[in-house]
PDB file of N, CA and C in Angstrom:
ATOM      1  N   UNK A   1     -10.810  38.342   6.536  1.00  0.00           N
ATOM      2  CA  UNK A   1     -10.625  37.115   7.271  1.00  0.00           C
ATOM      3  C   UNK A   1     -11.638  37.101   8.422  1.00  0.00           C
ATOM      4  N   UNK A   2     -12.407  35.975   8.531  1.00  0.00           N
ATOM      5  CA  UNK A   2     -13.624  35.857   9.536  1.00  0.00           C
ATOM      6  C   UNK A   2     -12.572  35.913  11.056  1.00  0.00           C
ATOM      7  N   UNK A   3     -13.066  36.610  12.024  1.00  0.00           N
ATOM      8  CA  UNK A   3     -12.574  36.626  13.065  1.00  0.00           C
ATOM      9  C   UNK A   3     -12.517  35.025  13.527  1.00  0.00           C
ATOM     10  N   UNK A   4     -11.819  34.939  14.554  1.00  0.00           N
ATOM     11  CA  UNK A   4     -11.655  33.295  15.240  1.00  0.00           C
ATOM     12  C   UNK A   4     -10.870  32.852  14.785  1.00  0.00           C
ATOM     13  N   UNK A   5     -10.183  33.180  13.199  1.00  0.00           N
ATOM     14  CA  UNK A   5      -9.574  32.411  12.765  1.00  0.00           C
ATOM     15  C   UNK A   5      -8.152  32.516  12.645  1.00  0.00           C
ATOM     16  N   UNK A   6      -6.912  31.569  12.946  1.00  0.00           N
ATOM     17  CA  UNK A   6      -5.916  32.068  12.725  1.00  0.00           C
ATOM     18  C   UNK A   6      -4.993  31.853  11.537  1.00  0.00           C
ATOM     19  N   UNK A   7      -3.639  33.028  10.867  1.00  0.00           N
ATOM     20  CA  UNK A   7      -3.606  32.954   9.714  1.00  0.00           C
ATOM     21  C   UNK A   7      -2.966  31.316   9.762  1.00  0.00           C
ATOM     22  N   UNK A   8      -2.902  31.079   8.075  1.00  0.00           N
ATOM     23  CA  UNK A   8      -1.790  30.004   8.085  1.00  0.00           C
ATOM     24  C   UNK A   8      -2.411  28.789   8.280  1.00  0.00           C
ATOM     25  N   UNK A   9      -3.184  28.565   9.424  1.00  0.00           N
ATOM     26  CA  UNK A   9      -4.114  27.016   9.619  1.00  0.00           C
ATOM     27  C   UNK A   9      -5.190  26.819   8.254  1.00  0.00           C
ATOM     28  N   UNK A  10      -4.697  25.417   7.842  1.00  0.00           N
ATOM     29  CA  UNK A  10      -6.298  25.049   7.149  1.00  0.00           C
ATOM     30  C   UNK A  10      -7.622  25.018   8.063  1.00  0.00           C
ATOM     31  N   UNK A  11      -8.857  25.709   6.872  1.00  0.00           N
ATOM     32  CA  UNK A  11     -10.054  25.590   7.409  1.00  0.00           C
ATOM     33  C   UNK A  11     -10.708  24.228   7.593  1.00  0.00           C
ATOM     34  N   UNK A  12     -10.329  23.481   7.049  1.00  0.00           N
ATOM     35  CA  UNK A  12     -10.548  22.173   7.394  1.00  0.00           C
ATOM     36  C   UNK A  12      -9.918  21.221   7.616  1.00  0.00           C
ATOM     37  N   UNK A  13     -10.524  20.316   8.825  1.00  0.00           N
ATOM     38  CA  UNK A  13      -9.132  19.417   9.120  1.00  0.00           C
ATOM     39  C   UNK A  13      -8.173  18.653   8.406  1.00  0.00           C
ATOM     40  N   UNK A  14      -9.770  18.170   7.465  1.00  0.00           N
ATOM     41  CA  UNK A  14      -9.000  16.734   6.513  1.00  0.00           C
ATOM     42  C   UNK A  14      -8.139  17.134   5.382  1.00  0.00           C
ATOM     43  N   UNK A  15      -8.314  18.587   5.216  1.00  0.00           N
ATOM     44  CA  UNK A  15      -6.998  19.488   4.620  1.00  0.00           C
ATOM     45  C   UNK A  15      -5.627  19.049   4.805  1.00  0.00           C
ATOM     46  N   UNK A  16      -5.362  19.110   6.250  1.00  0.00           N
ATOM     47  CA  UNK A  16      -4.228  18.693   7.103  1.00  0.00           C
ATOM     48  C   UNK A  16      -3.949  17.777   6.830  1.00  0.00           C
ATOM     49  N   UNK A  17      -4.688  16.147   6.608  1.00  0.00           N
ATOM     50  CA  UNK A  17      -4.220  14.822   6.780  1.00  0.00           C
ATOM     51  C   UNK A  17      -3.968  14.557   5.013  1.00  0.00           C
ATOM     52  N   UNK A  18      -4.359  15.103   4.202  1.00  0.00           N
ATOM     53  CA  UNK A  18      -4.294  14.981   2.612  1.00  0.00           C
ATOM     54  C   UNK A  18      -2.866  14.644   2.520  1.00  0.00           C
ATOM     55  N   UNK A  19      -2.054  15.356   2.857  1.00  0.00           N
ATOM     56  CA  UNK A  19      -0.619  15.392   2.314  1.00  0.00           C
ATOM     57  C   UNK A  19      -0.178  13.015   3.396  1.00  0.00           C
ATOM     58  N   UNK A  20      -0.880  13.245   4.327  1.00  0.00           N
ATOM     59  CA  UNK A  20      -0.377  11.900   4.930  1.00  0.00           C
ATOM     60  C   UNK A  20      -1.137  10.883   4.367  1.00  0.00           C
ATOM     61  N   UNK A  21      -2.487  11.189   3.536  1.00  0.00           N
ATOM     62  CA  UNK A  21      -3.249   9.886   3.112  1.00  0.00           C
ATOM     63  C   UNK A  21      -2.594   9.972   1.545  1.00  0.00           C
ATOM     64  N   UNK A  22      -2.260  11.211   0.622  1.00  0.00           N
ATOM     65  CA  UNK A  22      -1.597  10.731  -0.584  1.00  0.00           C
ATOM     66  C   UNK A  22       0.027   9.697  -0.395  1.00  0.00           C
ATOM     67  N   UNK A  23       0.876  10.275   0.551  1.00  0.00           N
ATOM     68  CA  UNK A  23       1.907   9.531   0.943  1.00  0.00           C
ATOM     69  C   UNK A  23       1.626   8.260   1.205  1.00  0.00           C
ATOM     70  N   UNK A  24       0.597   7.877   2.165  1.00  0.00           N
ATOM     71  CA  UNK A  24       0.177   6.059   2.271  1.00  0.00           C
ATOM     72  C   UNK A  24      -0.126   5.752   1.262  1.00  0.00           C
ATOM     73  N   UNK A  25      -1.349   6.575   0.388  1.00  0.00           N
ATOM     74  CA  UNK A  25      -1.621   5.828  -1.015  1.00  0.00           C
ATOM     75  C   UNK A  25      -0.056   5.576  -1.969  1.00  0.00           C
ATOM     76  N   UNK A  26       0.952   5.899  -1.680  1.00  0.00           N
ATOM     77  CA  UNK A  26       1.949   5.615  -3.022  1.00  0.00           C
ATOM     78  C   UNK A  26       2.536   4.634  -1.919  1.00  0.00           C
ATOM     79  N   UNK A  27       2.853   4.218  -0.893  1.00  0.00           N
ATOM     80  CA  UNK A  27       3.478   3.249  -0.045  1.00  0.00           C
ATOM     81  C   UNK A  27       2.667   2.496  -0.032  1.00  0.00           C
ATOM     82  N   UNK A  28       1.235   2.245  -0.242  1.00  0.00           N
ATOM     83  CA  UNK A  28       0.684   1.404  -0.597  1.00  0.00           C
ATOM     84  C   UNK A  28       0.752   0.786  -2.034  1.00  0.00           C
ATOM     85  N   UNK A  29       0.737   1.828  -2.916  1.00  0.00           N
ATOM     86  CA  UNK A  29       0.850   1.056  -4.673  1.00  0.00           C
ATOM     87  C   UNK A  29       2.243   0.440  -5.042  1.00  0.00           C
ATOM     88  N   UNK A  30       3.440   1.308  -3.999  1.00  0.00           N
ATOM     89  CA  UNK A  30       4.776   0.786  -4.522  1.00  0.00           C
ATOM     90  C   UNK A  30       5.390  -0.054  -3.701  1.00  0.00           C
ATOM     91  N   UNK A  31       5.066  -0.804  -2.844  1.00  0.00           N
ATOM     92  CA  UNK A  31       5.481  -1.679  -1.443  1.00  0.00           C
ATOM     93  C   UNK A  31       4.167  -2.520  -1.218  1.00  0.00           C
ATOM     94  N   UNK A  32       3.245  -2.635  -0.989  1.00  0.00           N
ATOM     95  CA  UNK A  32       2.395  -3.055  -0.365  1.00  0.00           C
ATOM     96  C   UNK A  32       1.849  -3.830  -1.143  1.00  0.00           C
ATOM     97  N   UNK A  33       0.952  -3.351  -2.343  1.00  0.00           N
ATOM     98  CA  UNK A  33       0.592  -4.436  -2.960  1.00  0.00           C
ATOM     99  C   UNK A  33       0.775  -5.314  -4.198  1.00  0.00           C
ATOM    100  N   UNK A  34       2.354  -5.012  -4.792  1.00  0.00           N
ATOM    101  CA  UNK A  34       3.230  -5.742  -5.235  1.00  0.00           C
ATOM    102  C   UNK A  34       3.830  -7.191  -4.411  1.00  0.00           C
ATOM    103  N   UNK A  35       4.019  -6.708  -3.042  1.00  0.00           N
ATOM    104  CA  UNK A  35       4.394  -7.952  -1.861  1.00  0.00           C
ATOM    105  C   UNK A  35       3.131  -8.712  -1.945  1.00  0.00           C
ATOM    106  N   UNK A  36       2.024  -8.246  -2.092  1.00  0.00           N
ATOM    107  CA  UNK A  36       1.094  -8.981  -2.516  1.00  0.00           C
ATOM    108  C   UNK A  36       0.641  -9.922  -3.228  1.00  0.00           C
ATOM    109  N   UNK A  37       0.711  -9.376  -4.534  1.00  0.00           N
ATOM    110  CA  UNK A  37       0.616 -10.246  -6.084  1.00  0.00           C
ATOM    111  C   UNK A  37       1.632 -11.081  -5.660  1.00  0.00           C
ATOM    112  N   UNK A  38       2.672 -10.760  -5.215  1.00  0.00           N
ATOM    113  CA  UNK A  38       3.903 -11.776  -5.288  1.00  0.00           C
ATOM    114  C   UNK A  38       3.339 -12.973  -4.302  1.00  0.00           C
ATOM    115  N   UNK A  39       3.454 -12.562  -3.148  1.00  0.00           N
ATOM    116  CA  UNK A  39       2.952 -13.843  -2.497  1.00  0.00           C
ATOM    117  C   UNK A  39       1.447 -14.796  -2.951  1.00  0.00           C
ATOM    118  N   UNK A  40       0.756 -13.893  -3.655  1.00  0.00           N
ATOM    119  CA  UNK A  40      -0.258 -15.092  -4.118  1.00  0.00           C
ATOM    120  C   UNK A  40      -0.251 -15.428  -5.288  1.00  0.00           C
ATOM    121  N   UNK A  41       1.488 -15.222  -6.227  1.00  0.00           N
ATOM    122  CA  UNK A  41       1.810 -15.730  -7.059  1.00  0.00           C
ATOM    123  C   UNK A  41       2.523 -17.441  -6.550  1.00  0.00           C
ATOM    124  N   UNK A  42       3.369 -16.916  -5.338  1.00  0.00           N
ATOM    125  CA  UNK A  42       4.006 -17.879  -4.823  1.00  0.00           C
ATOM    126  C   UNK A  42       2.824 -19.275  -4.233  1.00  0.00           C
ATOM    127  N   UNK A  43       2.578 -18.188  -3.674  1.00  0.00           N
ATOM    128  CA  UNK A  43       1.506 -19.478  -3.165  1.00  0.00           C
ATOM    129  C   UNK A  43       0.670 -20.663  -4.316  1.00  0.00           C
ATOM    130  N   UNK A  44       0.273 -19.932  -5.345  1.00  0.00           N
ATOM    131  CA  UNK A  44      -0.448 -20.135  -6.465  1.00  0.00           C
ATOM    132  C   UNK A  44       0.431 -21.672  -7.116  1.00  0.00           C
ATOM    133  N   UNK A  45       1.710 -21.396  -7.186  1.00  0.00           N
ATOM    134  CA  UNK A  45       3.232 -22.160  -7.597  1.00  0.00           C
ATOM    135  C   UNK A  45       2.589 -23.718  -6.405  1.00  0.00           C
ATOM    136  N   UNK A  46       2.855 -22.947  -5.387  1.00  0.00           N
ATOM    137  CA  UNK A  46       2.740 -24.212  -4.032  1.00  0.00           C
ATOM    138  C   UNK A  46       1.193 -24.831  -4.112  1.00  0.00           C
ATOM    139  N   UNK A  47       0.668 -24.439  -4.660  1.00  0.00           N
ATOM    140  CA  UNK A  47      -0.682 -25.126  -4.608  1.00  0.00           C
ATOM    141  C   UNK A  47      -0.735 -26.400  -5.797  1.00  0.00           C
ATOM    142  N   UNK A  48      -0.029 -25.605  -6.656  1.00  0.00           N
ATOM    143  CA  UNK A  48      -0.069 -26.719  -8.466  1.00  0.00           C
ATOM    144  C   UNK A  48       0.882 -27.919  -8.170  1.00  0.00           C
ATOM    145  N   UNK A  49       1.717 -27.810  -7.096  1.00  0.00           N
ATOM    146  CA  UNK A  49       2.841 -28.848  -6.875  1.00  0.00           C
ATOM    147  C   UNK A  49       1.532 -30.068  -6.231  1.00  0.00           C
ATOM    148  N   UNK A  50       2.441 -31.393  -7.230  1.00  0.00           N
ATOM    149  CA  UNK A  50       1.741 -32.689  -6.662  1.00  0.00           C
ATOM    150  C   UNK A  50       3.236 -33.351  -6.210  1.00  0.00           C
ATOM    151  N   UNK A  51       2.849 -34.676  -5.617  1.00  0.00           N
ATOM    152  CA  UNK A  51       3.868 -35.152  -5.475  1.00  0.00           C
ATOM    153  C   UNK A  51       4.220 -35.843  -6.406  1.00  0.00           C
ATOM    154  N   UNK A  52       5.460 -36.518  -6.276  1.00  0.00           N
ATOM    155  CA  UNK A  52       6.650 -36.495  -7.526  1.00  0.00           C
ATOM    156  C   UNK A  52       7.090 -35.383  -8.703  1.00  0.00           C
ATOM    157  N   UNK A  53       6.551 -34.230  -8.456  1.00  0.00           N
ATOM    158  CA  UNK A  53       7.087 -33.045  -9.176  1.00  0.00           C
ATOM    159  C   UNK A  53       8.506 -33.074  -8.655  1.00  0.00           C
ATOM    160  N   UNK A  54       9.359 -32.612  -9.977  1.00  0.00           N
ATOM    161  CA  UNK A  54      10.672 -32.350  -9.548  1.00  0.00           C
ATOM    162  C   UNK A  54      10.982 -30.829  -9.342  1.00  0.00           C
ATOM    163  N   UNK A  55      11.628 -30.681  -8.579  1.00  0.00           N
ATOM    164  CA  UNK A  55      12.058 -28.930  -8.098  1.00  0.00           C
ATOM    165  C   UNK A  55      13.421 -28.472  -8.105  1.00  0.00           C
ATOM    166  N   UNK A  56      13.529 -27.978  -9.160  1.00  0.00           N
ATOM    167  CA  UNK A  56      15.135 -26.900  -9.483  1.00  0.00           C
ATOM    168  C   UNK A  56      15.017 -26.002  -8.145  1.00  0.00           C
ATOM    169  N   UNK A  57      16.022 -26.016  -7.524  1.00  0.00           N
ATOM    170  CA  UNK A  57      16.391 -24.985  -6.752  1.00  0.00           C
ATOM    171  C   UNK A  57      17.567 -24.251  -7.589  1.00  0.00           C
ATOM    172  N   UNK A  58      17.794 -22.733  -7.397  1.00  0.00           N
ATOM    173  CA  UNK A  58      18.952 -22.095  -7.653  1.00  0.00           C
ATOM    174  C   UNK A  58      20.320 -22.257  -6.562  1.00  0.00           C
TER     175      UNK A  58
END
């Protein structure tokens, strides 16, 4: 073991942050940009509406 160094720490920082950028990447694929598609599905809906369209509400 090169002196300076202590046991147990990664040698590199971005070692450290891996475990917090894979966690955002899946809170990003399973939350984030599903709310996405959805809203520019919705929106997509609100754009095709003319007037005198009729609208079912539930």
């Amino acid at each position: 073991m090169p002196q300076g160094t202590v046991p147990g720490t990664p040698s590199n920082p971005i070692l450290s942050f891996l475990p917090l950028i894979f966690i955002f990447g899946i809170f990003y694929f399973l939350l984030i940009l599903p709310q996405q598609r959805k809203q520019k599905k919705h929106q997509d809906v609100l754009d095709a509406l003319k007037v005198g369209d009729e609208i079912v509400t539930l």
